[in-house]
N, C-alpha and C. Protein backbone atom coordinates (compact mmCIF):
# COMPACT_ATOMS: atom_id res chain seq x y z
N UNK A 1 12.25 91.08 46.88
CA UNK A 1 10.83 90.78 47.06
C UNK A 1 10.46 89.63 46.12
N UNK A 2 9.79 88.70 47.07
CA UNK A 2 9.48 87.45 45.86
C UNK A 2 8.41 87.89 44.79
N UNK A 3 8.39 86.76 43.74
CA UNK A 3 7.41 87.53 42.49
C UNK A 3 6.69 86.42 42.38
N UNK A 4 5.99 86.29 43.37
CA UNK A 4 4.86 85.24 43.74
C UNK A 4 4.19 85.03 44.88
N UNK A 5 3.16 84.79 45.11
CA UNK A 5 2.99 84.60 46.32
C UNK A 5 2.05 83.55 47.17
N UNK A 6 1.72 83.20 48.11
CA UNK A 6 0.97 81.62 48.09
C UNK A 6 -0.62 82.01 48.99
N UNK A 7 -1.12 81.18 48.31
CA UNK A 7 -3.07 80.58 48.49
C UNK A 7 -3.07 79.84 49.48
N UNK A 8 -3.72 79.58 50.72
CA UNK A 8 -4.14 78.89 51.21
C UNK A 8 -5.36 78.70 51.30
N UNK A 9 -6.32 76.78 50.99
CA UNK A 9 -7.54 76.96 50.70
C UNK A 9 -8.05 77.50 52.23
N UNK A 10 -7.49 77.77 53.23
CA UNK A 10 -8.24 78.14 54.02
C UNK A 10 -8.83 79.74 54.32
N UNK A 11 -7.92 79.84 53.12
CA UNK A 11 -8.01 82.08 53.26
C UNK A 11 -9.16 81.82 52.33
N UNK A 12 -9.89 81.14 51.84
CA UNK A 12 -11.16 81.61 50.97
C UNK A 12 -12.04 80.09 51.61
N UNK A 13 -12.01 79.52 52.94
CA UNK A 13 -13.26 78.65 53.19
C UNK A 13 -14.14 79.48 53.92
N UNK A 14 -15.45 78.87 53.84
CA UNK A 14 -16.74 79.15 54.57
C UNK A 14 -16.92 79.42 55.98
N UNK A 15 -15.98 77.53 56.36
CA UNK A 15 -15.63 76.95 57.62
C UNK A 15 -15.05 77.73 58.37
N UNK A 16 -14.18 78.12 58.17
CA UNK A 16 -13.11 79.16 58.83
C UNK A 16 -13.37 80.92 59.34
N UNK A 17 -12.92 81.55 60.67
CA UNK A 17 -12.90 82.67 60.66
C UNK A 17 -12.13 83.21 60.24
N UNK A 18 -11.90 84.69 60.31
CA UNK A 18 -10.98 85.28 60.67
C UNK A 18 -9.57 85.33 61.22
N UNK A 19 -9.81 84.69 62.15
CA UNK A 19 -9.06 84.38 63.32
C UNK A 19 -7.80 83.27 62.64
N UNK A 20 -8.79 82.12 62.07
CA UNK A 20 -8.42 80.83 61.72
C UNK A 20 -7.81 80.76 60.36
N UNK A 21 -7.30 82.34 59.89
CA UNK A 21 -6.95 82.26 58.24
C UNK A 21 -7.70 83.09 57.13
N UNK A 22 -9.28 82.78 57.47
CA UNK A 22 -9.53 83.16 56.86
C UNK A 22 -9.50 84.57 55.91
N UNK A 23 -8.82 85.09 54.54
CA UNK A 23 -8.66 86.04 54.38
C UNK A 23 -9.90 87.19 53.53
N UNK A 24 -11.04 86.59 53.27
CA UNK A 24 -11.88 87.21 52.30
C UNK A 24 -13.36 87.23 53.33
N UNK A 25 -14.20 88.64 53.12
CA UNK A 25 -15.16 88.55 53.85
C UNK A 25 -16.17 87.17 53.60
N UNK A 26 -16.93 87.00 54.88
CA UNK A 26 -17.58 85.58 54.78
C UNK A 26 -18.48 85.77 53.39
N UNK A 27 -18.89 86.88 53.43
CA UNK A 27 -20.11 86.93 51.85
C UNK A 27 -19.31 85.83 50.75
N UNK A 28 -18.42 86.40 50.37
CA UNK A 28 -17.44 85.92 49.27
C UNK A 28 -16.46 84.04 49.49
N UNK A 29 -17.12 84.06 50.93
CA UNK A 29 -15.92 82.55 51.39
C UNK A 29 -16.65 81.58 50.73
N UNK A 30 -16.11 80.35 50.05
CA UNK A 30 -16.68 79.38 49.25
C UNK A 30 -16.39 78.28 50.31
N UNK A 31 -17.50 76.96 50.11
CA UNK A 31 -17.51 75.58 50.92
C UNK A 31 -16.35 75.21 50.64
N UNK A 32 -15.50 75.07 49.08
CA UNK A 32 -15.12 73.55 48.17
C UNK A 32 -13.96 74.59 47.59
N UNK A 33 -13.50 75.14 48.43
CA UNK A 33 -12.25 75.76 48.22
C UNK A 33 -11.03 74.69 48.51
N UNK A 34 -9.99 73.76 47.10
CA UNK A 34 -9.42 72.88 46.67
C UNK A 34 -8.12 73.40 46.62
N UNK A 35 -7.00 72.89 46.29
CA UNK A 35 -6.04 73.29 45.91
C UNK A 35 -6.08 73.36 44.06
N UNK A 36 -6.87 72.14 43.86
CA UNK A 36 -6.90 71.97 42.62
C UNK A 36 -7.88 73.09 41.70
N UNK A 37 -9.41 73.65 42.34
CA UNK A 37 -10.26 74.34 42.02
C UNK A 37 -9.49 76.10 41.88
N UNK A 38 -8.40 76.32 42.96
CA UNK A 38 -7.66 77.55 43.06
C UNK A 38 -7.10 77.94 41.99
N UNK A 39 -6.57 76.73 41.67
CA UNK A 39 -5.75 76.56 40.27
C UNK A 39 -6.68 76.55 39.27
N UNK A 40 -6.99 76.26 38.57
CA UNK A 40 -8.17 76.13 37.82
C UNK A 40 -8.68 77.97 37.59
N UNK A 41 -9.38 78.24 39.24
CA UNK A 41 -9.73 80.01 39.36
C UNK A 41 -8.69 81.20 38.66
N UNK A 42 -7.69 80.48 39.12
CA UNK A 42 -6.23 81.45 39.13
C UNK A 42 -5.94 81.98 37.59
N UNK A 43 -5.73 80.63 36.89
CA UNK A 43 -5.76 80.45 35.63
C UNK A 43 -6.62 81.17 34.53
N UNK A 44 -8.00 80.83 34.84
CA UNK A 44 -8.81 81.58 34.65
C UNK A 44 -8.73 83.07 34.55
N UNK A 45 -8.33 83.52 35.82
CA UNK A 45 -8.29 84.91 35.89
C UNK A 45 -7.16 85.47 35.38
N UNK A 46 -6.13 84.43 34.55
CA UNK A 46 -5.25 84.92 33.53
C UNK A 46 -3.60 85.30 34.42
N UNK A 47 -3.79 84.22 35.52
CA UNK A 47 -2.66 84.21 36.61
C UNK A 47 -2.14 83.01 36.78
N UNK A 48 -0.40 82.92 36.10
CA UNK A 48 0.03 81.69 36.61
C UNK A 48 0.19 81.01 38.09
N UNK A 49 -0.51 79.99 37.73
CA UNK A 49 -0.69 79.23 39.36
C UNK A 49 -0.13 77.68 39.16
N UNK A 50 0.75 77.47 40.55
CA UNK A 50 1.27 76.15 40.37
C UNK A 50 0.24 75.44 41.98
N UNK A 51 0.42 74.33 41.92
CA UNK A 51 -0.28 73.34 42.89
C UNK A 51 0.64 72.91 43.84
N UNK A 52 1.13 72.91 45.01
CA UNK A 52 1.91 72.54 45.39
C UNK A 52 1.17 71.43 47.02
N UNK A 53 0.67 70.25 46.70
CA UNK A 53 0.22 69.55 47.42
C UNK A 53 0.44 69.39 49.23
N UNK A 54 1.46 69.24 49.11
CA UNK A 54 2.50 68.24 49.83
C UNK A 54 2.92 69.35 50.98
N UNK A 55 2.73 71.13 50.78
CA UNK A 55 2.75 71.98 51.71
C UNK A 55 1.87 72.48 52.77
N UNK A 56 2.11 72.39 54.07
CA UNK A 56 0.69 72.61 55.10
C UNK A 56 0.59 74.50 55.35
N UNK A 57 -0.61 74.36 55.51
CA UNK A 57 -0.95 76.00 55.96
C UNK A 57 -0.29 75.86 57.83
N UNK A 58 0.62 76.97 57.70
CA UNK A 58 1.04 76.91 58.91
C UNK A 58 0.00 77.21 60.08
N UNK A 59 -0.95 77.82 60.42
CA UNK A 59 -1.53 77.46 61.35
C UNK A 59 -2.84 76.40 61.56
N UNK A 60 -2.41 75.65 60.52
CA UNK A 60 -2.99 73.68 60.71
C UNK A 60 -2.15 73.24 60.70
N UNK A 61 -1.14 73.12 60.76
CA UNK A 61 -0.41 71.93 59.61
C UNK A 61 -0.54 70.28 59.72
N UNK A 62 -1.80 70.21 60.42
CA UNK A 62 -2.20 68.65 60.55
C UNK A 62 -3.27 68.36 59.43
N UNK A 63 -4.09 69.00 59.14
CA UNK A 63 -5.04 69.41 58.21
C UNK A 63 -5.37 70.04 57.11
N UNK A 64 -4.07 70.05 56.74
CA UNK A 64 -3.57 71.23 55.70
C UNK A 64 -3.74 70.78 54.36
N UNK A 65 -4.38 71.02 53.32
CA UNK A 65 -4.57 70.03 51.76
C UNK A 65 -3.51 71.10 50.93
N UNK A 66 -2.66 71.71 51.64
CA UNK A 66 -1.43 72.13 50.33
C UNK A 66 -1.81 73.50 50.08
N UNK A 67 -1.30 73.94 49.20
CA UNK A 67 -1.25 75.76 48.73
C UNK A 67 -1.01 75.93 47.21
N UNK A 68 -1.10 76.73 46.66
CA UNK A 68 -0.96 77.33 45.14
C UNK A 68 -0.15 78.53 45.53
N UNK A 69 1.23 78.46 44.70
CA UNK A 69 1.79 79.58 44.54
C UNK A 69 1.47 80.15 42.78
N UNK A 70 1.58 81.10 43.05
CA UNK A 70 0.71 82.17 42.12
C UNK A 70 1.28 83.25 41.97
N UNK A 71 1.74 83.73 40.48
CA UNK A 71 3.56 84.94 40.10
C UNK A 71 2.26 86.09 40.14
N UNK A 72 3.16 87.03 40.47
CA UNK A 72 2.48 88.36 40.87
C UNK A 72 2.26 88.68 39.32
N UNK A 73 1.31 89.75 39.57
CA UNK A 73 1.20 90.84 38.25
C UNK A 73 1.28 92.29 39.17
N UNK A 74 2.10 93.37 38.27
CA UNK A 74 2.10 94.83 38.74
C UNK A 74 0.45 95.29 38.85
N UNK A 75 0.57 95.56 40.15
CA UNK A 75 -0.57 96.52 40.39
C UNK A 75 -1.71 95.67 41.04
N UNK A 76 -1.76 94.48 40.77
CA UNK A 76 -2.47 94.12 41.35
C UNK A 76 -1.87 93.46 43.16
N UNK A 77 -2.85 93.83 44.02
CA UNK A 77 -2.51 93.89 45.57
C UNK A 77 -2.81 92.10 45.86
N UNK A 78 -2.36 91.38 46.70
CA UNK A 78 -2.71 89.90 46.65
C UNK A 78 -4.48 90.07 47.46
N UNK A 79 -4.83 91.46 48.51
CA UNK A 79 -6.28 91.11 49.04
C UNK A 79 -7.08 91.33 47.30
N UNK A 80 -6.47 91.64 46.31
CA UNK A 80 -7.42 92.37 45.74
C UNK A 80 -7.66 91.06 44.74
N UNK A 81 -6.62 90.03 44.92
CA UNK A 81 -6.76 89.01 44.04
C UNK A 81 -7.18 87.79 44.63
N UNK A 82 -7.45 87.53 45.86
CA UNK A 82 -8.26 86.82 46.89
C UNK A 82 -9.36 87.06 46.55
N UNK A 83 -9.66 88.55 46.42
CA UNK A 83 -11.56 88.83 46.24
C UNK A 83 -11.61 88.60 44.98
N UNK A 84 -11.35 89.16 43.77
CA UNK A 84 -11.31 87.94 42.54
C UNK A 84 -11.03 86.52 42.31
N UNK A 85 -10.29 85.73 42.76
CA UNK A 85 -10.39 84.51 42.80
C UNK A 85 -11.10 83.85 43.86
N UNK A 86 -11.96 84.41 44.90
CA UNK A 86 -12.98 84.02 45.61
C UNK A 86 -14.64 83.88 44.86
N UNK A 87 -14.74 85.13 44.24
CA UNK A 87 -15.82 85.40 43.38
C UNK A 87 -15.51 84.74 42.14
N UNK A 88 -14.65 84.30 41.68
CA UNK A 88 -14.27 82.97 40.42
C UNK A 88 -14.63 81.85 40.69
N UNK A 89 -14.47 81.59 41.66
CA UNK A 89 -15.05 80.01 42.47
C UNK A 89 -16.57 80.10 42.28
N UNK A 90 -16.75 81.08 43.11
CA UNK A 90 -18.43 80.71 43.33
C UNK A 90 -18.95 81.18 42.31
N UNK A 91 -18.53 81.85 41.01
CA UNK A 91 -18.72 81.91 40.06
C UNK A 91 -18.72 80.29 38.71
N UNK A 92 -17.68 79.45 39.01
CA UNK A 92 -17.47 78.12 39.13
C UNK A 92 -18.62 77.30 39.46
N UNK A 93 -19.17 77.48 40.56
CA UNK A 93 -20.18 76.36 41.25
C UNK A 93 -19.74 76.01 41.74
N UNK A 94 -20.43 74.90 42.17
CA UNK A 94 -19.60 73.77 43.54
C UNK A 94 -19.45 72.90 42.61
N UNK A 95 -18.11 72.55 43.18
CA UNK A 95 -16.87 71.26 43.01
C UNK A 95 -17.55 69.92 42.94
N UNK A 96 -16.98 68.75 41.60
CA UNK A 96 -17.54 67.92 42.02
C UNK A 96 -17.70 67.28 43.73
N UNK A 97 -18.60 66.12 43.58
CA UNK A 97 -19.29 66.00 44.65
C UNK A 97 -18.00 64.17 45.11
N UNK A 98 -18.43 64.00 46.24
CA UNK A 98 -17.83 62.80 46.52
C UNK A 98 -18.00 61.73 45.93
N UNK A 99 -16.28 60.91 45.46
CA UNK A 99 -16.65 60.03 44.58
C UNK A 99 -16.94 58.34 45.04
């Protein structure tokens, strides 16, 4: 069993259903969900997180801005760390703005 496991910003966007990825109820889905902001959340919540750009979410992979893999901790479930690092974000604010 791997001892990590991967983020896609689309399992915590606004934009997105269910259907489309999305993994966290809409209450909790953030606009300005980044690869870079995940990282940043992850960290925060005292979880090593790497950035890995250059990888597409398999059901875009035309549109895909990359993934964060992120080493497990015992006990904690990955939905249970989606809804904490969802509520870290919007705890965060919104992301800078366009430059």
């Amino acid at each position: 069993m791997p001892d990590h496991f991967f983020v896609y910003p689309a399992y915590l966007g606004r934009k997105g259903t269910r259907a489309l990825g999305r993994r966290v109820p809409a209450s909790l889905a953030v606009g300005d969900a980044t690869v870079e902001r995940i990282v940043e959340a992850a960290v925060k919540l005292g979880f090593k997180a790497v950035a890995e750009p250059a990888k597409a979410y398999p059901r875009a992979p035309l549109g895909s801005p990359g993934r964060v893999r992120v080493t497990k901790r015992p006990g904690v479930p990955k939905t249970a760390f989606l809804r904490s690092l969802a509520e870290e974000l919007r705890a965060m604010g919104p992301g800078p703005g366009p430059s």
